[in-house]
PDB file of N, CA and C in Angstrom:
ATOM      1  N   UNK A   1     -26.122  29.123  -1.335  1.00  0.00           N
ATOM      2  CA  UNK A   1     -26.175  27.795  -1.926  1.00  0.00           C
ATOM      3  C   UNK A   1     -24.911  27.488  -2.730  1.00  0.00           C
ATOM      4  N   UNK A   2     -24.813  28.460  -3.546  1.00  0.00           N
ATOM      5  CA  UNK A   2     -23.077  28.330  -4.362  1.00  0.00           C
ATOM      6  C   UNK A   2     -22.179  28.280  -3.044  1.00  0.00           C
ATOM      7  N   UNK A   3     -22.099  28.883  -2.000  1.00  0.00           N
ATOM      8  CA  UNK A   3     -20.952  28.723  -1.275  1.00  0.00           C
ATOM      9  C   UNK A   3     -20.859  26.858  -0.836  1.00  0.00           C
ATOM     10  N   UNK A   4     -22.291  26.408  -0.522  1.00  0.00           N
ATOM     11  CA  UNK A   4     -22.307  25.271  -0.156  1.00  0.00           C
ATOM     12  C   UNK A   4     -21.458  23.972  -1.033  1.00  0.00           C
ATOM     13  N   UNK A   5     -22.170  24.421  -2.152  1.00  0.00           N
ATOM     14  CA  UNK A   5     -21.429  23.264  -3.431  1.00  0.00           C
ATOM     15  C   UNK A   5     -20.434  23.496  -3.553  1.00  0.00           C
ATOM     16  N   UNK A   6     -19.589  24.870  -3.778  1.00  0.00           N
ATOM     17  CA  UNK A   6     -18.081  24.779  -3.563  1.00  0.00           C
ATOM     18  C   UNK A   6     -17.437  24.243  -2.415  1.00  0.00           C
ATOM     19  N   UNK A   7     -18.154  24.260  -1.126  1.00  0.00           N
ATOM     20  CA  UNK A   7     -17.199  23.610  -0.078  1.00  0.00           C
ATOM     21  C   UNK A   7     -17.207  22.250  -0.202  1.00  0.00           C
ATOM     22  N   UNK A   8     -18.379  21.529  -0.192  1.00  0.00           N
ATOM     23  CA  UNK A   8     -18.476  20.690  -1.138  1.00  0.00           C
ATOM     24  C   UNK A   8     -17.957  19.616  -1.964  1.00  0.00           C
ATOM     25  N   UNK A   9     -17.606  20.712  -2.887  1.00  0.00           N
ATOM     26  CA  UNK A   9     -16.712  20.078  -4.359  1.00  0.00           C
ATOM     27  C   UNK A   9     -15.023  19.912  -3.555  1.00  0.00           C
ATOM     28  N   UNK A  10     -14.698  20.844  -2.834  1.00  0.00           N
ATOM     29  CA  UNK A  10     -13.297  21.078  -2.003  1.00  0.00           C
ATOM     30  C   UNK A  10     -13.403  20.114  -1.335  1.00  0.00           C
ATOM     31  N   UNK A  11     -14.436  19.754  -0.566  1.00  0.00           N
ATOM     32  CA  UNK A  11     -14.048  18.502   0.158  1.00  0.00           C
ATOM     33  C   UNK A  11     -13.924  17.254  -0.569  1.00  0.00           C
ATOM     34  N   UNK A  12     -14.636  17.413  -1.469  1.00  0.00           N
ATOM     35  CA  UNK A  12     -15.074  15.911  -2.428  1.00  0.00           C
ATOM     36  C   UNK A  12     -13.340  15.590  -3.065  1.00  0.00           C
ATOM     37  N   UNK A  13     -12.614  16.672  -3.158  1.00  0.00           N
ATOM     38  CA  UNK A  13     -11.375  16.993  -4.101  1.00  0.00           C
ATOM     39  C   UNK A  13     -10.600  16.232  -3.079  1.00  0.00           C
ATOM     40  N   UNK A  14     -10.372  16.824  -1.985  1.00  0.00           N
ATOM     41  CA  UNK A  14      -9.823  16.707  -1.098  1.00  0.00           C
ATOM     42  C   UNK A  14      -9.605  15.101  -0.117  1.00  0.00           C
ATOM     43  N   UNK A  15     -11.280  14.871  -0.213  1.00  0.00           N
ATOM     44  CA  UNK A  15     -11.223  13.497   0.252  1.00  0.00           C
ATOM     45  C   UNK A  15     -10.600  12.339  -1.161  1.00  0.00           C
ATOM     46  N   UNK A  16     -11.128  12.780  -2.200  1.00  0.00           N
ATOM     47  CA  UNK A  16     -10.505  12.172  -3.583  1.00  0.00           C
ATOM     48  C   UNK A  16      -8.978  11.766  -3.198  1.00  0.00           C
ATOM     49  N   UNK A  17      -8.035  13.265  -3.117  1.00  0.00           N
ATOM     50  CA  UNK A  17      -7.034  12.927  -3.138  1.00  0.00           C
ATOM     51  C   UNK A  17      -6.175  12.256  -1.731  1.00  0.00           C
ATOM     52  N   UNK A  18      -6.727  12.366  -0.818  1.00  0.00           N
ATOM     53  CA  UNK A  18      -6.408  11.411   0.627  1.00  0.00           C
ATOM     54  C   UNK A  18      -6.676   9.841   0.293  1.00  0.00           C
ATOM     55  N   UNK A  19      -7.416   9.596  -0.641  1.00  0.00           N
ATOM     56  CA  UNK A  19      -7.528   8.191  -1.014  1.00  0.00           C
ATOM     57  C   UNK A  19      -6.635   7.880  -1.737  1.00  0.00           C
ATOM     58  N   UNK A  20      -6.522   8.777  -3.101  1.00  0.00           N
ATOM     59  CA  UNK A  20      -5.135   8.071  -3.749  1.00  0.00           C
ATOM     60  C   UNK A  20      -4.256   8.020  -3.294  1.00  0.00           C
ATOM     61  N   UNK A  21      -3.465   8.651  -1.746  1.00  0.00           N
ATOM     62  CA  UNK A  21      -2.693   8.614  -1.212  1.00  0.00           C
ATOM     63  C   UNK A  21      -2.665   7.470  -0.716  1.00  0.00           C
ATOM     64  N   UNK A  22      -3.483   7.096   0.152  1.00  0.00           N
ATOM     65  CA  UNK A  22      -3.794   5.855   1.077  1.00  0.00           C
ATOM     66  C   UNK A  22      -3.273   4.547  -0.047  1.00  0.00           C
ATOM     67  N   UNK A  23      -4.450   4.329  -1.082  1.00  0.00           N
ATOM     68  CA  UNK A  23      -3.829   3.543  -2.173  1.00  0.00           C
ATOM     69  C   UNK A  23      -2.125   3.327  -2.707  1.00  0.00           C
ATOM     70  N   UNK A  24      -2.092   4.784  -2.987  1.00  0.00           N
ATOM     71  CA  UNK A  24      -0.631   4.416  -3.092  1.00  0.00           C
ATOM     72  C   UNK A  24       0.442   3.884  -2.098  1.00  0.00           C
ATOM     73  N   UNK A  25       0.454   4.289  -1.100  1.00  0.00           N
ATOM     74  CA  UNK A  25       0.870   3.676   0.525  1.00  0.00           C
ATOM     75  C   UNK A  25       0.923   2.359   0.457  1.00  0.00           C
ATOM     76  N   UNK A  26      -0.788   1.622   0.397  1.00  0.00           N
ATOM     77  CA  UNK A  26      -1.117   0.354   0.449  1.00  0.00           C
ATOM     78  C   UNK A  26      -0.744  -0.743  -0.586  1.00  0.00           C
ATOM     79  N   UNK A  27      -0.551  -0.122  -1.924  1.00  0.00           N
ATOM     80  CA  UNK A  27       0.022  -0.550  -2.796  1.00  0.00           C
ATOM     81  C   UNK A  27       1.315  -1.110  -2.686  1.00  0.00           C
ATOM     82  N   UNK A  28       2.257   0.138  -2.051  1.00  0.00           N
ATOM     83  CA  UNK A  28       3.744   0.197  -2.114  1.00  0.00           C
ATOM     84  C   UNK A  28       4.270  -0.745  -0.909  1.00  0.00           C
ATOM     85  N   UNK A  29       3.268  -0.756   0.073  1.00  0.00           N
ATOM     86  CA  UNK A  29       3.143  -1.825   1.266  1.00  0.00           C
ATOM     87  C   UNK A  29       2.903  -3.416   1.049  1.00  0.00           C
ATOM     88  N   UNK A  30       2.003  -3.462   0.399  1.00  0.00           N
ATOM     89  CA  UNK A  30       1.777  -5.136  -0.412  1.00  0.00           C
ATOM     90  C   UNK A  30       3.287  -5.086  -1.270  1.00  0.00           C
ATOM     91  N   UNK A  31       3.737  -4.435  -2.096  1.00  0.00           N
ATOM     92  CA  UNK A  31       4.709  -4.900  -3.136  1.00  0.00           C
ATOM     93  C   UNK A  31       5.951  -5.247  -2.198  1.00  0.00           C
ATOM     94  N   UNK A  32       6.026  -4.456  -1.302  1.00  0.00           N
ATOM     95  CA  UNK A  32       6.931  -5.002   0.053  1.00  0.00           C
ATOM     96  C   UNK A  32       6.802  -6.233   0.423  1.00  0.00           C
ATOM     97  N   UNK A  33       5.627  -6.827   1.218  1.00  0.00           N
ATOM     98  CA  UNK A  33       5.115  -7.933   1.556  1.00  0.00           C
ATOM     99  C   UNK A  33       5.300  -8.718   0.325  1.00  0.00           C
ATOM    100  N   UNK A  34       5.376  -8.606  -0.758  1.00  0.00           N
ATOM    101  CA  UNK A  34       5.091  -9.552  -1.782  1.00  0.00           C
ATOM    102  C   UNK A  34       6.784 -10.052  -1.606  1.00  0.00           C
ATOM    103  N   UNK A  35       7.871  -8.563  -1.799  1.00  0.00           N
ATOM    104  CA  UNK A  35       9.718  -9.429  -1.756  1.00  0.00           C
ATOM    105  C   UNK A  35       9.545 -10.011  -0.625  1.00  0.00           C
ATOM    106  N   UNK A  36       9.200  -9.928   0.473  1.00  0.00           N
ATOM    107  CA  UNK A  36       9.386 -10.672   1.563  1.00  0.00           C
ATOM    108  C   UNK A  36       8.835 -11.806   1.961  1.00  0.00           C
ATOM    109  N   UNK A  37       7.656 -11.994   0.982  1.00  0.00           N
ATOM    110  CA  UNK A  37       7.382 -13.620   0.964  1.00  0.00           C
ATOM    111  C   UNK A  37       8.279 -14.352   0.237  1.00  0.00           C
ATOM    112  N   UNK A  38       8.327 -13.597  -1.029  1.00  0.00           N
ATOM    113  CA  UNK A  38       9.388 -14.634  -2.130  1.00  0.00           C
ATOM    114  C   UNK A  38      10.977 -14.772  -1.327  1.00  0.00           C
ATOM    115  N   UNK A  39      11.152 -13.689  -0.428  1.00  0.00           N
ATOM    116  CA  UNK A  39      12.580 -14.201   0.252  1.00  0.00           C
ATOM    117  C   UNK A  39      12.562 -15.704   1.318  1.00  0.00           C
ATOM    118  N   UNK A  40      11.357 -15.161   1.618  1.00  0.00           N
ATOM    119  CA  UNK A  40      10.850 -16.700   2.713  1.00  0.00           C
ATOM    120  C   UNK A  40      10.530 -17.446   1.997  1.00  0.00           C
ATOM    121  N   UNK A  41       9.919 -17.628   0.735  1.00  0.00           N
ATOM    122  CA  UNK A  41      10.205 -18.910   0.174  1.00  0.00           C
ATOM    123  C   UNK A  41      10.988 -19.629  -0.295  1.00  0.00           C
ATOM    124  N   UNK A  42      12.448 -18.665  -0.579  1.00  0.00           N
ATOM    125  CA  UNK A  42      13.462 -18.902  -1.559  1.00  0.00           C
ATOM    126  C   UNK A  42      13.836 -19.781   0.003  1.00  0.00           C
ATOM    127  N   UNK A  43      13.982 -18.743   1.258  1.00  0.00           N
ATOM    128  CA  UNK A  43      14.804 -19.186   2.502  1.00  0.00           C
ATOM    129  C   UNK A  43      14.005 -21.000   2.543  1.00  0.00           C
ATOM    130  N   UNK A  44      13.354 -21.053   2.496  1.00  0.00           N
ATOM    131  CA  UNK A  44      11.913 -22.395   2.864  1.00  0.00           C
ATOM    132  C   UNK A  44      12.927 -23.477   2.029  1.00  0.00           C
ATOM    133  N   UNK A  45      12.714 -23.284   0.849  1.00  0.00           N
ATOM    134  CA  UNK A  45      12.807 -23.945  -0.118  1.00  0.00           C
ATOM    135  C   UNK A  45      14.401 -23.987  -0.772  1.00  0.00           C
ATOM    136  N   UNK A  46      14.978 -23.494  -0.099  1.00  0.00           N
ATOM    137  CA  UNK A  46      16.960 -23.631  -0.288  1.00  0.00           C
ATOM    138  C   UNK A  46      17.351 -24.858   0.431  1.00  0.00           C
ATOM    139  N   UNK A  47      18.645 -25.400   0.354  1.00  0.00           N
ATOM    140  CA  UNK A  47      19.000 -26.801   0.910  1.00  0.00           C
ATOM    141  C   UNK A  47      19.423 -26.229   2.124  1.00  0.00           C
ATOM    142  N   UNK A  48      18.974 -27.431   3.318  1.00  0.00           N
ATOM    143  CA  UNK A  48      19.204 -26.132   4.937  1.00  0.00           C
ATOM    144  C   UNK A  48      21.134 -26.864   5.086  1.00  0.00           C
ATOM    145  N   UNK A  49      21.614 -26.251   5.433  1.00  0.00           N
ATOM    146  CA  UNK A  49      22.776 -26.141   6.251  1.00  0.00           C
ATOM    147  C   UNK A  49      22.985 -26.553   7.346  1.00  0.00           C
ATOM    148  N   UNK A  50      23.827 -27.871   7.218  1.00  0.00           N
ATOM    149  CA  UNK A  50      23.717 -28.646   8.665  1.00  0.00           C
ATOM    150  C   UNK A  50      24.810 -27.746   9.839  1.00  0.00           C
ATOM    151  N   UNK A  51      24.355 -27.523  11.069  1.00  0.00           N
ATOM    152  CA  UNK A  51      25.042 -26.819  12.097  1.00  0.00           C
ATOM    153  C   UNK A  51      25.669 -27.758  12.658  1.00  0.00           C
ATOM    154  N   UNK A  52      27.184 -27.722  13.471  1.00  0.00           N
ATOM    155  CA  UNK A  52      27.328 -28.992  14.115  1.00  0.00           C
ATOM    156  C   UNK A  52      27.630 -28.182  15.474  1.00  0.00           C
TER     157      UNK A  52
END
């Protein structure tokens, strides 16, 4: 029974820390997406440049 709850607790640890990973990933992925909207808006919203 102790062997059980320790494998257990190892997995519980284990899956714990595969999430904060994921989070951090997903985090660092949105803050990306976030400069790259504000560049497309700056681009949107700048005076356009006539081509001739």
């Amino acid at each position: 029974m102790k062997d059980t709850i320790a494998e257990l607790e190892r997995m519980k640890k284990d899956i714990s820390e595969r999430f904060d990973s994921l989070k951090t990933n997903i985090e660092q992925d949105l803050g990306g997406i976030d400069k790259q909207i504000e560049s497309l808006e700056k681009l949107r919203t700048s005076p356009k440049k006539q081509s001739e």
